[in-house]
C-alpha atoms as a PDB file:
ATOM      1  CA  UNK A   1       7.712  -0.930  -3.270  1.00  0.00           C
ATOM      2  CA  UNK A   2      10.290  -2.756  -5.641  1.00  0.00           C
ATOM      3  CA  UNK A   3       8.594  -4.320  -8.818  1.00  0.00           C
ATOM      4  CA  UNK A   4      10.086  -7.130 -10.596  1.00  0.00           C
ATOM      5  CA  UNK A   5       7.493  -7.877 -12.965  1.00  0.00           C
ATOM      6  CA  UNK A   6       8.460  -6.506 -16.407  1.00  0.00           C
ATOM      7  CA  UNK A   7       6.184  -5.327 -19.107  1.00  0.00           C
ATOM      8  CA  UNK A   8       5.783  -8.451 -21.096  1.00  0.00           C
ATOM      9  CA  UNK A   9       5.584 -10.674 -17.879  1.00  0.00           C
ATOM     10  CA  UNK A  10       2.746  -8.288 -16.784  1.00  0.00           C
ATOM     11  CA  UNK A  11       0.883  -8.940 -19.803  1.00  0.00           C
ATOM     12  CA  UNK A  12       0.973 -12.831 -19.737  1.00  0.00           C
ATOM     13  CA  UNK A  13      -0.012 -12.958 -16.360  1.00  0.00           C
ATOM     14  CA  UNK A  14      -3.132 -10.482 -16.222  1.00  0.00           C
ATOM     15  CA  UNK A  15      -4.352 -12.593 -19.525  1.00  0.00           C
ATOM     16  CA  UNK A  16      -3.386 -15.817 -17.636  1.00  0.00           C
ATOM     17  CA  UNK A  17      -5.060 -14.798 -14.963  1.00  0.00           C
ATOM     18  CA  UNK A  18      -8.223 -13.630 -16.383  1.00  0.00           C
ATOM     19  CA  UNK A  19      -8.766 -16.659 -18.770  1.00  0.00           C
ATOM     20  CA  UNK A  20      -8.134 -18.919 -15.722  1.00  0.00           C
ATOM     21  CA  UNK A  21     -10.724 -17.345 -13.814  1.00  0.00           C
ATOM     22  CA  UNK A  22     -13.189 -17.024 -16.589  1.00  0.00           C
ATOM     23  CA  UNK A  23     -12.731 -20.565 -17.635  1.00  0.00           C
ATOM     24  CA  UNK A  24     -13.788 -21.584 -14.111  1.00  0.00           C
ATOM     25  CA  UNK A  25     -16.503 -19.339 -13.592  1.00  0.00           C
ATOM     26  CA  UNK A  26     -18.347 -20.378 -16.579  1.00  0.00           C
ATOM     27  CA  UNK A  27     -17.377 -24.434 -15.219  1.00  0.00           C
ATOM     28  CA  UNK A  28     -15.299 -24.913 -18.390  1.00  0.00           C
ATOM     29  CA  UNK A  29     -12.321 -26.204 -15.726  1.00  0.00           C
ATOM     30  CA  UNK A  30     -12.792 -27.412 -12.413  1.00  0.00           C
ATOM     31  CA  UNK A  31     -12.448 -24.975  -9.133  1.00  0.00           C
ATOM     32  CA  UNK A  32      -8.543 -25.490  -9.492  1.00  0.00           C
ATOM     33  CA  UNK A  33      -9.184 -22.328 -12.337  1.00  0.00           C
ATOM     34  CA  UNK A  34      -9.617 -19.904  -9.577  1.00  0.00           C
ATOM     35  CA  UNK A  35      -5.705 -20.335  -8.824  1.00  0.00           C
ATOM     36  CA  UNK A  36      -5.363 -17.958 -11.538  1.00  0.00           C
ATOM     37  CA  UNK A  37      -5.991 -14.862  -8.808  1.00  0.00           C
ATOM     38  CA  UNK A  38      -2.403 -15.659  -8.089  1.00  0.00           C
ATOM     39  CA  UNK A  39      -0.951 -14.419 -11.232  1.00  0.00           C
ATOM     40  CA  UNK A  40      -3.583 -11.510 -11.955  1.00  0.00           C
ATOM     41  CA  UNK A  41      -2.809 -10.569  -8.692  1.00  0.00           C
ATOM     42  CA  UNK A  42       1.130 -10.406  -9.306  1.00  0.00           C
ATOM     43  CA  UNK A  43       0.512  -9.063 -12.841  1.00  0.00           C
ATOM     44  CA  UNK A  44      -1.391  -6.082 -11.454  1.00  0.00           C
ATOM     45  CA  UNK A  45       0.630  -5.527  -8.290  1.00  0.00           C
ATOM     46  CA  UNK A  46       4.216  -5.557 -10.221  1.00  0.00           C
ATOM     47  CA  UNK A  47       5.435  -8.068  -7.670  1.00  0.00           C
ATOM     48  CA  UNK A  48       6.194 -11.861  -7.402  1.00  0.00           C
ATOM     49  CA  UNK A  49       7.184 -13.379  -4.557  1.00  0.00           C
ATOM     50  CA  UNK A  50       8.454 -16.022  -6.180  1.00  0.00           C
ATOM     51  CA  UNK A  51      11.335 -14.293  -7.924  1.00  0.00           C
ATOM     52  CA  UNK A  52      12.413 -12.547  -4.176  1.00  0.00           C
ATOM     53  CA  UNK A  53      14.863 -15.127  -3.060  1.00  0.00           C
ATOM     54  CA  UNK A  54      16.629 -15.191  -5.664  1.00  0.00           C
ATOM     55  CA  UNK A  55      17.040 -11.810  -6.632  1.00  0.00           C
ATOM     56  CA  UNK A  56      15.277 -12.083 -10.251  1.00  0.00           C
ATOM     57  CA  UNK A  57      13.209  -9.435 -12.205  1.00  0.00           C
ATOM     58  CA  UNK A  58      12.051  -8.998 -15.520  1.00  0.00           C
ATOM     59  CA  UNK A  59      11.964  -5.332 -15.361  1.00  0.00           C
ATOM     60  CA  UNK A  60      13.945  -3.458 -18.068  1.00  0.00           C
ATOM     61  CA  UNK A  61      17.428  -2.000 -16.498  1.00  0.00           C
ATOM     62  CA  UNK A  62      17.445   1.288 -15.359  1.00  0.00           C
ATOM     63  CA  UNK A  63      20.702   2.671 -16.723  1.00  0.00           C
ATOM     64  CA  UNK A  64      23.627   4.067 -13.959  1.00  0.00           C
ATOM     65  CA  UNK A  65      23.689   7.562 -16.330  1.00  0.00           C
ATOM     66  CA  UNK A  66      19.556   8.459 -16.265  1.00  0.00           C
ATOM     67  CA  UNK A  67      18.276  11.144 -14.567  1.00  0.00           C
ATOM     68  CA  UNK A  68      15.879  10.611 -11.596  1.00  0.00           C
END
């Protein structure tokens, strides 16, 4: 599977995630808080759909020269 979730990105979106989900489990948002499975999901998967189309990833380049 290709991953185009980078490092950083990963981060903010497991945290994002996770505070979205705990904020509506303990009612401090409304049920829209549970959206946040999208973005712990991509976070911890490596993958966004969202960036497929149009080719984008935030995953450091590999360089032409490394060695597999």
């Amino acid at each position: 599977m290709i991953h185009n979730v980078g490092g950083v990105d990963r981060v903010i979106r497991i945290v994002a995630g996770v505070a979205l989900i705990g904020a509506a489990a303990l009612g401090y948002i409304g049920a829209w808080g549970w959206i946040g499975v999208v973005p712990l999901a991509t976070g911890l998967f490596r993958v966004c759909p969202a960036y497929l189309p149009f080719g984008a990833s935030t995953c450091a380049a590999r360089s032409s020269d490394a060695q597999p």
